[in-house]
N, C-alpha and C. Protein backbone atom coordinates (compact mmCIF):
# COMPACT_ATOMS: atom_id res chain seq x y z
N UNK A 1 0.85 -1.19 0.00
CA UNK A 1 0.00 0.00 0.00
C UNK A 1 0.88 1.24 0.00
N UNK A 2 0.54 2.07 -0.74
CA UNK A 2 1.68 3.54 -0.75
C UNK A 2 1.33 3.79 0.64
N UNK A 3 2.08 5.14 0.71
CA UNK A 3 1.90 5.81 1.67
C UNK A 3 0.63 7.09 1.79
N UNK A 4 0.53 7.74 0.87
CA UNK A 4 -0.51 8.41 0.73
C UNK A 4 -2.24 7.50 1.17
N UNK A 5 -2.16 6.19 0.52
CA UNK A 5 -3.63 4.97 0.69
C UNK A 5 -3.07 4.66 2.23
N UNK A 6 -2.48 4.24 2.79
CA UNK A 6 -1.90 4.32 4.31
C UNK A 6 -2.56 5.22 5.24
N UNK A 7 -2.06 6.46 4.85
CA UNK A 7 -2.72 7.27 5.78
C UNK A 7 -4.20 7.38 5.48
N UNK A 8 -4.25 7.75 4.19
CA UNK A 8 -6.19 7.49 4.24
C UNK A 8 -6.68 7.10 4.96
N UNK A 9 -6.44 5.45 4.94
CA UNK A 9 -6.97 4.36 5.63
C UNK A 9 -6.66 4.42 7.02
N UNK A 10 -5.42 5.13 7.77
CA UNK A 10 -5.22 5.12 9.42
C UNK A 10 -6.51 6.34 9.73
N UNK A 11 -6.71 7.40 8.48
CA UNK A 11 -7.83 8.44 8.63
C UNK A 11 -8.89 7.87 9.43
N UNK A 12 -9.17 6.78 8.09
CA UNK A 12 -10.63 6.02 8.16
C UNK A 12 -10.91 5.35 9.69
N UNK A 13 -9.57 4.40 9.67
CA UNK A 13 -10.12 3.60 11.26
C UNK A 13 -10.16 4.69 12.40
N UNK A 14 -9.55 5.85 12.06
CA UNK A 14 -9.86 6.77 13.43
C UNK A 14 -11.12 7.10 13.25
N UNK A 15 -11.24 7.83 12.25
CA UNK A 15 -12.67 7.80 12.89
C UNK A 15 -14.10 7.05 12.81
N UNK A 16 -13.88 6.05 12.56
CA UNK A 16 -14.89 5.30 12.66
C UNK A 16 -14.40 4.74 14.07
N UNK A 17 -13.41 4.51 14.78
CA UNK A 17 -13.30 4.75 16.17
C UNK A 17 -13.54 5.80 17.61
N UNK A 18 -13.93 6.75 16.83
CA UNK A 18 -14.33 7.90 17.19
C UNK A 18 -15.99 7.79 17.18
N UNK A 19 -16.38 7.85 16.34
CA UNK A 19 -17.53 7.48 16.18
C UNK A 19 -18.63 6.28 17.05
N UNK A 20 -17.70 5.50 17.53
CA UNK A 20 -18.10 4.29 18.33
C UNK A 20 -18.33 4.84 19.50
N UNK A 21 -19.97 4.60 20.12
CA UNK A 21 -19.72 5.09 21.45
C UNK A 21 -19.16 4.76 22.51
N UNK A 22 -18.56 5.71 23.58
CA UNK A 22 -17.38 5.32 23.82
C UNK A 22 -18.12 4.85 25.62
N UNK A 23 -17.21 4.01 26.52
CA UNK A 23 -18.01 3.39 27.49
C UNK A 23 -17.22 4.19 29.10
N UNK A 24 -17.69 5.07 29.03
CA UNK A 24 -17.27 5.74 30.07
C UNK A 24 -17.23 5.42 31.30
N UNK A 25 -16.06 5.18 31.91
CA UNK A 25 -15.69 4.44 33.43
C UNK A 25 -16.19 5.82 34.35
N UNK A 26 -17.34 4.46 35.61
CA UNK A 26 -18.01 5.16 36.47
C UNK A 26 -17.27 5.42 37.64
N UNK A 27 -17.97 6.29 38.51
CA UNK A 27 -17.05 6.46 39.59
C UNK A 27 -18.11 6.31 40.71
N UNK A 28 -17.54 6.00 41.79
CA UNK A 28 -18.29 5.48 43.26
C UNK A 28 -19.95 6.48 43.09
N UNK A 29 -19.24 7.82 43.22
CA UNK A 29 -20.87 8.54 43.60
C UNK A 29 -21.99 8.33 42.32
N UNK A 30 -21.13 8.66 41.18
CA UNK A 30 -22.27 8.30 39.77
C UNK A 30 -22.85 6.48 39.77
N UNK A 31 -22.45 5.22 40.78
CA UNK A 31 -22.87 4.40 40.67
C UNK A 31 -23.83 4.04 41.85
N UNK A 32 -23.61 5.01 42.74
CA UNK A 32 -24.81 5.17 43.54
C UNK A 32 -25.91 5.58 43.28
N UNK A 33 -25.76 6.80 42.73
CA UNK A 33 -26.85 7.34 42.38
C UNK A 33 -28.03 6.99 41.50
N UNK A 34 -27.17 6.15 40.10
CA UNK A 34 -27.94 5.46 39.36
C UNK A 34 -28.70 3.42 40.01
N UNK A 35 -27.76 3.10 40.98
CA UNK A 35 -28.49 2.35 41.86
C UNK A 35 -29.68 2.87 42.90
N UNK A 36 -29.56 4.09 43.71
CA UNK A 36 -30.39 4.57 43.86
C UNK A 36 -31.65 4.61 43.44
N UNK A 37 -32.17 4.92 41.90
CA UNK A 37 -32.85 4.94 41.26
C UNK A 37 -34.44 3.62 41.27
N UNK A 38 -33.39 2.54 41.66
CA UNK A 38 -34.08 1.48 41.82
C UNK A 38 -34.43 1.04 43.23
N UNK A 39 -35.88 1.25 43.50
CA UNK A 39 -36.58 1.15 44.83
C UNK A 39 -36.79 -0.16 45.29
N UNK A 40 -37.19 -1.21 44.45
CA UNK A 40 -37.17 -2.72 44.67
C UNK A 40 -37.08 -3.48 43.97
N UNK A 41 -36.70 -4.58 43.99
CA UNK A 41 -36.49 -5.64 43.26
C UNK A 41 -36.64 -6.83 43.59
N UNK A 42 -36.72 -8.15 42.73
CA UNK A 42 -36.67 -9.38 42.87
C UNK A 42 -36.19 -10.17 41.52
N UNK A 43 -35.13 -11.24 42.19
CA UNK A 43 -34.13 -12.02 41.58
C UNK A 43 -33.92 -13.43 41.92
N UNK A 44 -33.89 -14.42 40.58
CA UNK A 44 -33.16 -15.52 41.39
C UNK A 44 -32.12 -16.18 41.88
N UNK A 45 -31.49 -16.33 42.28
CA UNK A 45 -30.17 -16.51 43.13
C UNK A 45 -29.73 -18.04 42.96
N UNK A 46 -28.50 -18.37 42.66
CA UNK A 46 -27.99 -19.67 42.77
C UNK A 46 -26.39 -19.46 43.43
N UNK A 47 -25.87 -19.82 44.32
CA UNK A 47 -24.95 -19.52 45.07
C UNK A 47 -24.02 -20.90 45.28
N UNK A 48 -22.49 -20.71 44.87
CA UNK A 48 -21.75 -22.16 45.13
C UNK A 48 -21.20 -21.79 46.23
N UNK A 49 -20.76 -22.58 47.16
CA UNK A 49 -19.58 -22.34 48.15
C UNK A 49 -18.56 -23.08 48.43
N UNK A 50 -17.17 -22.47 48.20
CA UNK A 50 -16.09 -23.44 48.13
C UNK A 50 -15.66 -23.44 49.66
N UNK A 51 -15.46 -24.55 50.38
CA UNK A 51 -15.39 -24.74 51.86
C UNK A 51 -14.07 -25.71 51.92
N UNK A 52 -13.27 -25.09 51.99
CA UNK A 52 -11.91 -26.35 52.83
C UNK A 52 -12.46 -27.69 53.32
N UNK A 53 -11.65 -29.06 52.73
CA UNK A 53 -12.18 -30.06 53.12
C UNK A 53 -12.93 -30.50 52.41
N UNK A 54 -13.93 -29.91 51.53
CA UNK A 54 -15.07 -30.58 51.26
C UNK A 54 -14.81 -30.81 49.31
N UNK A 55 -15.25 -32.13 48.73
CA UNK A 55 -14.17 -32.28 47.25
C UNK A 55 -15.40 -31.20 46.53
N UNK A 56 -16.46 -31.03 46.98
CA UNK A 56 -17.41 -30.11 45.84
C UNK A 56 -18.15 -28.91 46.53
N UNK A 57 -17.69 -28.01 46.14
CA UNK A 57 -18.78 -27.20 46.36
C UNK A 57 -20.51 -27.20 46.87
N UNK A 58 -20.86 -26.61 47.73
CA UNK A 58 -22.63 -27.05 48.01
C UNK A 58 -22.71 -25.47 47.42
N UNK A 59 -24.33 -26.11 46.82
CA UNK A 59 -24.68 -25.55 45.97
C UNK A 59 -26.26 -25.14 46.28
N UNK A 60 -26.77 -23.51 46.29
CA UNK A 60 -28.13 -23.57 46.76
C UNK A 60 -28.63 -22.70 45.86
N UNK A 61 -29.97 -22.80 46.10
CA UNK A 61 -30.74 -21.69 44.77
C UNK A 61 -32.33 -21.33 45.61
N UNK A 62 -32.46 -20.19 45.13
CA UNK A 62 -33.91 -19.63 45.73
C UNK A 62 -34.15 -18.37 45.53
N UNK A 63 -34.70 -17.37 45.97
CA UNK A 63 -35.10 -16.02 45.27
C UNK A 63 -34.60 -14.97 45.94
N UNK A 64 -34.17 -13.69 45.67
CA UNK A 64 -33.83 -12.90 46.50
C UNK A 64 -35.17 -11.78 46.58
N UNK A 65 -35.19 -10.45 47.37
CA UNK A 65 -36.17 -9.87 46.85
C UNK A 65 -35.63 -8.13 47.99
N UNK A 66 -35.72 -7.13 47.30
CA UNK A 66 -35.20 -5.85 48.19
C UNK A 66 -36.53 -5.09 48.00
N UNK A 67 -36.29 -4.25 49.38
CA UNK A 67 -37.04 -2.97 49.48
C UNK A 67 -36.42 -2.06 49.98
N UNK A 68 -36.53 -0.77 49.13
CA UNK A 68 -35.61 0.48 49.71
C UNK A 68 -36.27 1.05 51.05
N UNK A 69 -35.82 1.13 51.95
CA UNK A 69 -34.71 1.55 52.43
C UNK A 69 -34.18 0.01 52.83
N UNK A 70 -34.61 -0.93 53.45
CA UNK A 70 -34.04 -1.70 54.47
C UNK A 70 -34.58 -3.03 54.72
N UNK A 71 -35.56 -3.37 53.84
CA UNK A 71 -36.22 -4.83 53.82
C UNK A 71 -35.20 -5.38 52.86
N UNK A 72 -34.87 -6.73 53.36
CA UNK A 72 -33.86 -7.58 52.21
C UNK A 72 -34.65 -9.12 52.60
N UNK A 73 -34.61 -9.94 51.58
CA UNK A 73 -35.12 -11.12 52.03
C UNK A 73 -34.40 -12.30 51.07
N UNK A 74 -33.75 -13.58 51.81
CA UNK A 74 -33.37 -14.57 50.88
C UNK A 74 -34.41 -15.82 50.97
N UNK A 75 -34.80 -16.39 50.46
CA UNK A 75 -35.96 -17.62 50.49
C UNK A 75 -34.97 -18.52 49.74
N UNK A 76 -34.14 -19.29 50.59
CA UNK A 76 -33.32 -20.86 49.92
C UNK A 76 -34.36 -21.83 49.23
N UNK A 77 -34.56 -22.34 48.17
CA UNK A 77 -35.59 -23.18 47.95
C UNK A 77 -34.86 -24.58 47.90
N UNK A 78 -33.25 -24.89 47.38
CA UNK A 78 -32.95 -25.79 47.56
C UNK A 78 -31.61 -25.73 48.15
N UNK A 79 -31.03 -26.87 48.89
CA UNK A 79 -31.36 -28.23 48.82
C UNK A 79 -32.68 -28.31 50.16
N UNK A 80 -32.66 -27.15 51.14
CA UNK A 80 -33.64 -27.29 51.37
C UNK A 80 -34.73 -25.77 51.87
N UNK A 81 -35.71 -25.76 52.10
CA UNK A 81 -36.38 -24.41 51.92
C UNK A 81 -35.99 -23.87 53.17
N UNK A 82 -35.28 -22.62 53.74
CA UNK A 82 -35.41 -21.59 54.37
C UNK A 82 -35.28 -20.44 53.87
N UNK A 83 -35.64 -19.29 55.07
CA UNK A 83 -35.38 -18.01 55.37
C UNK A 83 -34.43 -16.86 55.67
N UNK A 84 -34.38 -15.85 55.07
CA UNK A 84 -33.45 -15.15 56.20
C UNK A 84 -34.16 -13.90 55.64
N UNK A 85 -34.89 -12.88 56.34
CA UNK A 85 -35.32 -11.58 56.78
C UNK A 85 -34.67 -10.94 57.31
N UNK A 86 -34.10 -9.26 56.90
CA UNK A 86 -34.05 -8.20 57.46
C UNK A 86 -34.93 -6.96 57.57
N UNK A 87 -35.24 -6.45 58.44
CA UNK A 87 -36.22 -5.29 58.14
C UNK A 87 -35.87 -4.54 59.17
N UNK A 88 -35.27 -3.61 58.88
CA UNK A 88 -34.94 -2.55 59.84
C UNK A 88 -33.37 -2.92 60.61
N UNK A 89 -34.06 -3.24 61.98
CA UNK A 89 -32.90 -3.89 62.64
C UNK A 89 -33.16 -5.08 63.31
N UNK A 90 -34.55 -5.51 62.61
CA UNK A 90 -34.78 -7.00 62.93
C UNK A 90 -34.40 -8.03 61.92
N UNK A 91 -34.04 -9.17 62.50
CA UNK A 91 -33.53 -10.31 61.37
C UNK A 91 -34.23 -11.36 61.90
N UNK A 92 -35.15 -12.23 60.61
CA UNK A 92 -36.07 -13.35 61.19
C UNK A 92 -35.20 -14.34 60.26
N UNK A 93 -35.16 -15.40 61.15
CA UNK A 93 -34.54 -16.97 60.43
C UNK A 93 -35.92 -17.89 60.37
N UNK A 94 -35.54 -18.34 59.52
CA UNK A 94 -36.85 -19.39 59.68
C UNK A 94 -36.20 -21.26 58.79
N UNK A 95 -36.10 -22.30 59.17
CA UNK A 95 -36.27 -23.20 58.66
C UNK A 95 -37.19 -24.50 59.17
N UNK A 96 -37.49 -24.98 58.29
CA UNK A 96 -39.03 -25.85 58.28
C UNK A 96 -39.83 -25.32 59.67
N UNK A 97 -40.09 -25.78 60.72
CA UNK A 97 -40.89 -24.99 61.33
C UNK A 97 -40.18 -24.11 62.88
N UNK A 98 -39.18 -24.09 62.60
CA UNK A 98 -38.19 -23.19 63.64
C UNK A 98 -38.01 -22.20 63.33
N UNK A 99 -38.46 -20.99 63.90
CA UNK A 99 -38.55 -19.22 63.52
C UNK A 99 -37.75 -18.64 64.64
N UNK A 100 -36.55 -18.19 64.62
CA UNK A 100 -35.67 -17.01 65.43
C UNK A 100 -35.93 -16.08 65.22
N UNK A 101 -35.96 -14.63 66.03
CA UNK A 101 -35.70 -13.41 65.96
C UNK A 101 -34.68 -12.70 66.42
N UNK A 102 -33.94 -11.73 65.91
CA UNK A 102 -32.50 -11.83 66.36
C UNK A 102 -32.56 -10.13 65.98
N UNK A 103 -31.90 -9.47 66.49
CA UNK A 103 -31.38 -7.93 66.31
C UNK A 103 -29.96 -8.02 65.40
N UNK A 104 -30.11 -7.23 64.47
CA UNK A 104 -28.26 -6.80 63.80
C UNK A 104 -27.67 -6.39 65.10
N UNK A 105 -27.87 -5.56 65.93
CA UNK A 105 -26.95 -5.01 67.11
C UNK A 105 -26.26 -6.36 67.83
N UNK A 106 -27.24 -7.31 67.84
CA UNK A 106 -26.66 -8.81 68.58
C UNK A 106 -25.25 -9.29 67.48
N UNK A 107 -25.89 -8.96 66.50
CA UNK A 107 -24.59 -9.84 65.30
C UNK A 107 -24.00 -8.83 64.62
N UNK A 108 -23.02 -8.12 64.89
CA UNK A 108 -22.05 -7.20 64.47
C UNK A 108 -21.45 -7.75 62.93
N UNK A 109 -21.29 -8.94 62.73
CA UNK A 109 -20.12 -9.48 61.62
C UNK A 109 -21.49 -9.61 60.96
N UNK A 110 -22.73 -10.11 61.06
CA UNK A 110 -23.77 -9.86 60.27
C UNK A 110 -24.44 -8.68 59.77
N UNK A 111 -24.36 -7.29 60.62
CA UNK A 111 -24.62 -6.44 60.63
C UNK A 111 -24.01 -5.57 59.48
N UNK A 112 -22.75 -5.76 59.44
CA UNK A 112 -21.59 -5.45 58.23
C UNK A 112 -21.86 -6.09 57.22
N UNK A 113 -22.14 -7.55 56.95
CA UNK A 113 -22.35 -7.98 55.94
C UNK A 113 -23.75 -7.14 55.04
N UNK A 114 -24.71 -7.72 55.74
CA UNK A 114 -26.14 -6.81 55.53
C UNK A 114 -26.00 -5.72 54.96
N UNK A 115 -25.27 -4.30 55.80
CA UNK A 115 -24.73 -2.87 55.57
C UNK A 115 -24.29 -3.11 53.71
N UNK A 116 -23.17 -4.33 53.56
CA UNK A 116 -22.84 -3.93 52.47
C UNK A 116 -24.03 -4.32 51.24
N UNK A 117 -25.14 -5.08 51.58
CA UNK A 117 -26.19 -5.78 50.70
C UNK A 117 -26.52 -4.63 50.21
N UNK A 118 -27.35 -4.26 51.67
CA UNK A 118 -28.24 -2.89 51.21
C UNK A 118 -27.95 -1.69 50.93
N UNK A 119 -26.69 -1.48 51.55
CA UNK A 119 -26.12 0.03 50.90
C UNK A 119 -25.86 -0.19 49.46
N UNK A 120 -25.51 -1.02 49.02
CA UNK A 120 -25.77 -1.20 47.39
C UNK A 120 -26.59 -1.09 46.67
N UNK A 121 -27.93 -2.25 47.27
CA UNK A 121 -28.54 -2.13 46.79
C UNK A 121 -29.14 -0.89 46.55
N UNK A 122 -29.78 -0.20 47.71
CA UNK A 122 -30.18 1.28 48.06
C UNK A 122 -28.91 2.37 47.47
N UNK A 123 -28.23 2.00 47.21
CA UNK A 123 -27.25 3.33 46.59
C UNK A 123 -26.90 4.05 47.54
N UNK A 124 -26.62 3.38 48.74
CA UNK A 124 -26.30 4.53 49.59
C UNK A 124 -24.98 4.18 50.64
N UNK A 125 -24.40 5.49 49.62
CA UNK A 125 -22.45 4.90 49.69
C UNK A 125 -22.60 5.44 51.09
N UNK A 126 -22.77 6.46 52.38
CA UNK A 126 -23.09 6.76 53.17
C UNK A 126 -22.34 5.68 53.98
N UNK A 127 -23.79 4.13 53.96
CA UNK A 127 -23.52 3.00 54.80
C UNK A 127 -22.14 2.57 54.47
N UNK A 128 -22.01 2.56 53.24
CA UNK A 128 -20.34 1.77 52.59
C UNK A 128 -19.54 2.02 52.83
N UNK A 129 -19.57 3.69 52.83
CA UNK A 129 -18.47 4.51 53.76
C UNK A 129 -17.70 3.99 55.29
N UNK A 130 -18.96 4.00 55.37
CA UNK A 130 -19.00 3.89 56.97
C UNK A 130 -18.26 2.20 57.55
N UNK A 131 -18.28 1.61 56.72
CA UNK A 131 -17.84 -0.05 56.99
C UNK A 131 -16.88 -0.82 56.24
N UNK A 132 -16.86 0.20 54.83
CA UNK A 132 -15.52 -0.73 54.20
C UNK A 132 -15.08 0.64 53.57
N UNK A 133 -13.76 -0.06 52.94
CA UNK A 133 -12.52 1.25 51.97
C UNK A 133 -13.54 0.37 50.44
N UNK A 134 -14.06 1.26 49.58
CA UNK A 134 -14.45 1.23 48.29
C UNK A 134 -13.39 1.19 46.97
N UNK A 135 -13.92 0.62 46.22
CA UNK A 135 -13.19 0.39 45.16
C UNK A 135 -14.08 0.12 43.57
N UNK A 136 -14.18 1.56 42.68
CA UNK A 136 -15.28 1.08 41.62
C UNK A 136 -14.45 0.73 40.60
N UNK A 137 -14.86 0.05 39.40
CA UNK A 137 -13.81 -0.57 38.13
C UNK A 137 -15.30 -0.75 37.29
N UNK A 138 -14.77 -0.67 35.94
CA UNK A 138 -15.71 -0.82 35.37
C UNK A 138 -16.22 0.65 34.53
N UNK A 139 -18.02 0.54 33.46
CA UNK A 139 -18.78 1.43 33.26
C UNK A 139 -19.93 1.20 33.54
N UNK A 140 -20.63 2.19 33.37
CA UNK A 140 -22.12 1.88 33.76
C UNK A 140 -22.73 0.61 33.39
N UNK A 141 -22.55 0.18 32.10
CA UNK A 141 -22.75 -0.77 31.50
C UNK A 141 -22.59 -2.45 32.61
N UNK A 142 -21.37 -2.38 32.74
CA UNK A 142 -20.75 -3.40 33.41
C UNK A 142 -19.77 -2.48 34.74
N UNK A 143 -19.93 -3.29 35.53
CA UNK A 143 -19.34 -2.44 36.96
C UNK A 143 -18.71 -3.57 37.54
N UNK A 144 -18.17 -3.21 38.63
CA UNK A 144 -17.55 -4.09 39.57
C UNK A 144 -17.27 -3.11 40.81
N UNK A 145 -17.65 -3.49 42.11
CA UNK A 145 -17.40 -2.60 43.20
C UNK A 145 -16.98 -3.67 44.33
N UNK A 146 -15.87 -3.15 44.46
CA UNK A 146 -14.91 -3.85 45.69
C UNK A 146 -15.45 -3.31 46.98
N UNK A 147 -15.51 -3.86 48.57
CA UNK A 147 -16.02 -3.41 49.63
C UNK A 147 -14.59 -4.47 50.37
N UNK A 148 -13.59 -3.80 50.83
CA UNK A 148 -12.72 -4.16 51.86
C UNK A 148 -13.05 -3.75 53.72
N UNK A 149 -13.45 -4.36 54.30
CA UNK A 149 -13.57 -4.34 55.57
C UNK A 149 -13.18 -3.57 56.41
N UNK A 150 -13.23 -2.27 56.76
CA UNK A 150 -12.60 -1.14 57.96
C UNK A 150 -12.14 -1.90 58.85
N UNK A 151 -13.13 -2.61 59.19
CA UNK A 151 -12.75 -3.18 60.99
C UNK A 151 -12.04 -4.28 60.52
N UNK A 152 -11.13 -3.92 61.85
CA UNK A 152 -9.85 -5.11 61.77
C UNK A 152 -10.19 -6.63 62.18
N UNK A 153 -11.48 -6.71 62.94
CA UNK A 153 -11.53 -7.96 63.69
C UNK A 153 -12.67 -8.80 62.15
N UNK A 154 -13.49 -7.99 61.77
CA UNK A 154 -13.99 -8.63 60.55
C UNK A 154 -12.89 -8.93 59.31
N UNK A 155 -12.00 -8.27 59.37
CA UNK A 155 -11.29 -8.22 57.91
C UNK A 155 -10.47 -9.40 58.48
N UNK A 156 -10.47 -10.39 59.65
CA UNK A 156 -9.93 -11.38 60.33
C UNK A 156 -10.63 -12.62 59.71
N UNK A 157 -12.11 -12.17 59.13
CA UNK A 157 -13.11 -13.39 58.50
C UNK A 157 -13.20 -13.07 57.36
N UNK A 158 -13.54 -11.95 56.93
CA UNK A 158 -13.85 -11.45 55.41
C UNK A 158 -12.59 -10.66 54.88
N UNK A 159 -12.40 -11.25 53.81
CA UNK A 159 -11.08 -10.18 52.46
C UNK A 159 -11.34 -9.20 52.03
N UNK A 160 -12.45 -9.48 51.20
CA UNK A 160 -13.16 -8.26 50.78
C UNK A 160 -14.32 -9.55 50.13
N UNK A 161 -15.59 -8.32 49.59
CA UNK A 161 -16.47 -8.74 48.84
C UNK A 161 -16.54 -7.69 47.74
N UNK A 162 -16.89 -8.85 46.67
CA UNK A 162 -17.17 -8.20 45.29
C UNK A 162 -18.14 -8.12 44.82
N UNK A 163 -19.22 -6.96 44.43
CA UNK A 163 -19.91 -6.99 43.79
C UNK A 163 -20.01 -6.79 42.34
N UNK A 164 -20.29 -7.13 41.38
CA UNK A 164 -20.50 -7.24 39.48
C UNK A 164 -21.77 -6.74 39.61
N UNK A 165 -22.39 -5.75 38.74
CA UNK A 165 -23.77 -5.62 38.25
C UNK A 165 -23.70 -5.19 36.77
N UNK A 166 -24.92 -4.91 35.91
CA UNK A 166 -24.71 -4.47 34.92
C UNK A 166 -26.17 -3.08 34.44
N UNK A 167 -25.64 -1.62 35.01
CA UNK A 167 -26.11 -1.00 34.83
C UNK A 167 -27.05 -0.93 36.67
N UNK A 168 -28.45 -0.86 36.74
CA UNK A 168 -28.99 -0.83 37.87
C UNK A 168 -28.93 -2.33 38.45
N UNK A 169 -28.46 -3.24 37.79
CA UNK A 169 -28.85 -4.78 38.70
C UNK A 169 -27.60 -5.32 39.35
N UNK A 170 -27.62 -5.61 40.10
CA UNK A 170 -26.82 -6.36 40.85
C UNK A 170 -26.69 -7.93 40.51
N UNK A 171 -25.45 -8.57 39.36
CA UNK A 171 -25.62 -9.72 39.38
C UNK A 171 -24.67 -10.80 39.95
N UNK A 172 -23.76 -10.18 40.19
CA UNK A 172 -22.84 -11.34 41.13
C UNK A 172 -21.94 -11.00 42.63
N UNK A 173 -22.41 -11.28 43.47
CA UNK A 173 -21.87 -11.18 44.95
C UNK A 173 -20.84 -11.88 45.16
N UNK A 174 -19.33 -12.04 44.76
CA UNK A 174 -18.70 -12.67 45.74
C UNK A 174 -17.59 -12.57 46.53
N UNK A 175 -17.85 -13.24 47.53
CA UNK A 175 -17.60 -13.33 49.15
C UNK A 175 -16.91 -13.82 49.76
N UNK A 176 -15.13 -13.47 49.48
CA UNK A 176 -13.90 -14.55 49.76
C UNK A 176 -13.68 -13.74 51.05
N UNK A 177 -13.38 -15.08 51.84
CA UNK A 177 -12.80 -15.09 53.15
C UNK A 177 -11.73 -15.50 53.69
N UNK A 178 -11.38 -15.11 54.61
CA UNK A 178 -9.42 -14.97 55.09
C UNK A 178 -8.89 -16.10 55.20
N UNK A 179 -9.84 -16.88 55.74
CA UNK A 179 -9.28 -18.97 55.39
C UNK A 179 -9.03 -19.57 53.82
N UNK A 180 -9.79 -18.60 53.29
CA UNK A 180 -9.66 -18.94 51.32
C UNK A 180 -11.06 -19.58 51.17
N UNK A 181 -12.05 -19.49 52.06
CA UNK A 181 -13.31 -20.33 51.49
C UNK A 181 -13.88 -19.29 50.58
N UNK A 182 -14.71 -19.37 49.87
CA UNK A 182 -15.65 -18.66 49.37
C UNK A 182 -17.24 -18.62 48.78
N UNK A 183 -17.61 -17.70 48.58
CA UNK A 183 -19.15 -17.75 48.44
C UNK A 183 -19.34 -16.96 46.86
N UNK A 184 -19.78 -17.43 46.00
CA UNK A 184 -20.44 -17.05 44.57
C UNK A 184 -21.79 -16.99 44.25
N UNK A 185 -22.00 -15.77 44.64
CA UNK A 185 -23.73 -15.80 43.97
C UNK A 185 -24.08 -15.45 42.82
N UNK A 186 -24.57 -16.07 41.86
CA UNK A 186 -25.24 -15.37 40.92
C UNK A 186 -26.47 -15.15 40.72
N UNK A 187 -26.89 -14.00 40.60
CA UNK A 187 -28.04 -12.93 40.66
C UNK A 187 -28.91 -13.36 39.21
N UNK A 188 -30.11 -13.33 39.16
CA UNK A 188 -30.88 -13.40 37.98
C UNK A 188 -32.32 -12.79 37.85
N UNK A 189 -32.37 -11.04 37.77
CA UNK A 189 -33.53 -10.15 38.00
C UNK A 189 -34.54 -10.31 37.18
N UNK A 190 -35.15 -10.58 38.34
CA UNK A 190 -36.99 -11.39 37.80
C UNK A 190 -37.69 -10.09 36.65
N UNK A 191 -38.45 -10.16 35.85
CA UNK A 191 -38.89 -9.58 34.77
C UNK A 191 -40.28 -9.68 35.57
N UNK A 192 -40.74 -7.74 35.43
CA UNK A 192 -41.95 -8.33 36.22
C UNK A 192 -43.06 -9.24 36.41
N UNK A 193 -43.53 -9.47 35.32
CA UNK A 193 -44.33 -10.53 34.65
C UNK A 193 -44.17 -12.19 35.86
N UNK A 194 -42.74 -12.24 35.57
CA UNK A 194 -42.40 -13.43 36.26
C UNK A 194 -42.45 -13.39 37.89
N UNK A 195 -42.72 -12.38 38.28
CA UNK A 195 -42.37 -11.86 39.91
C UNK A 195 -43.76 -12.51 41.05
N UNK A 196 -44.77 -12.17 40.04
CA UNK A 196 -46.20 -12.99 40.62
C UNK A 196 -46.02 -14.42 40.83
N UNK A 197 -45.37 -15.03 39.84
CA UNK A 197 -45.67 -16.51 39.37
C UNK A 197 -44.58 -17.01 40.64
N UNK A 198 -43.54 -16.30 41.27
CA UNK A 198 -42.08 -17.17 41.75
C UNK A 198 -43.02 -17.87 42.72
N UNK A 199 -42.74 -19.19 43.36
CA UNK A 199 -42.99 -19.44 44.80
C UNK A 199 -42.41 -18.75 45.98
């Protein structure tokens, strides 16, 4: 190719690279805000957990479901059906017919965990602030937000947790801990249509 058809052509791929829209990397407050946006939701959840000792992973699945400010709820459907409720600063357990009630103030290392659910979910870096060092990567499109542990005696159980979403949804939680076990959730946001029908 001469040199004159050369440059043409380096012309051409610029700007038709130019032209491509381009995917602008978000930053902590712009991914709040646009999480914010979203008041509730419901998703289905399938979660592996890699546990020292054990040759396979256990493996569970069931629905998730949020309400802004502070309702979070997991419903395990398999391998077998329970509960776990937050609302406020109450936390209800429930499996087959055994129901606990328990305060976050009682469970501190739960309390943090929770903090980081819902401050996500709810967009409200505030709580996130307040409990882990942040870390955003990613664009709106596709995100990734790191949550490293402030407190020294949790960051003794938890590494950090990762959250993945894409745009307002939240689709993958995971949850490596200081022994090397870990927890993988993947997220799957119910279409409303389908939200009536879940069990």
């Amino acid at each position: 190719m001469r040199r004159p058809d050369r440059r043409r052509a380096c012309l051409a791929i610029a700007a038709l690279l130019a032209a491509l829209p381009a995917r602008a990397a978000i930053d902590f407050d712009a991914l709040m805000a646009m999480l914010a946006q979203r008041k509730a939701g419901e998703a289905r959840f399938v979660e592996e957990r890699t546990v020292s000792g054990l040759d396979q992973p256990l493996r569970y699945s069931g629905t998730l479901s949020f309400s802004a400010p502070d309702r979070l709820e997991r419903v395990t459907l398999t391998p077998r059906r329970e509960s776990f409720v937050v609302d406020g600063n109450q936390v209800t357990l429930q499996r087959g017919e055994r129901v606990r009630h328990l305060t976050l103030d009682s469970l501190p290392e739960m309390a943090t965990m929770v903090a980081a659910l819902r401050g996500t979910l709810a967009g409200d870096g505030t709580v996130l602030h307040r409990y882990f060092e942040t870390t955003v990567q990613g664009s709106a499109a596709r995100w990734a937000l790191t949550l490293v542990p402030l407190d020294h005696q949790l960051l003794g159980t938890v590494r950090l947790l990762r959250i993945d979403g894409m745009h307002g949804d939240v689709r993958v939680v995971d949850l490596q801990l200081a022994d090397g076990d870990r927890s993988v959730t993947t997220i799957e946001p119910l279409p409303l249509k389908a939200r009536a029908a879940t069990p």
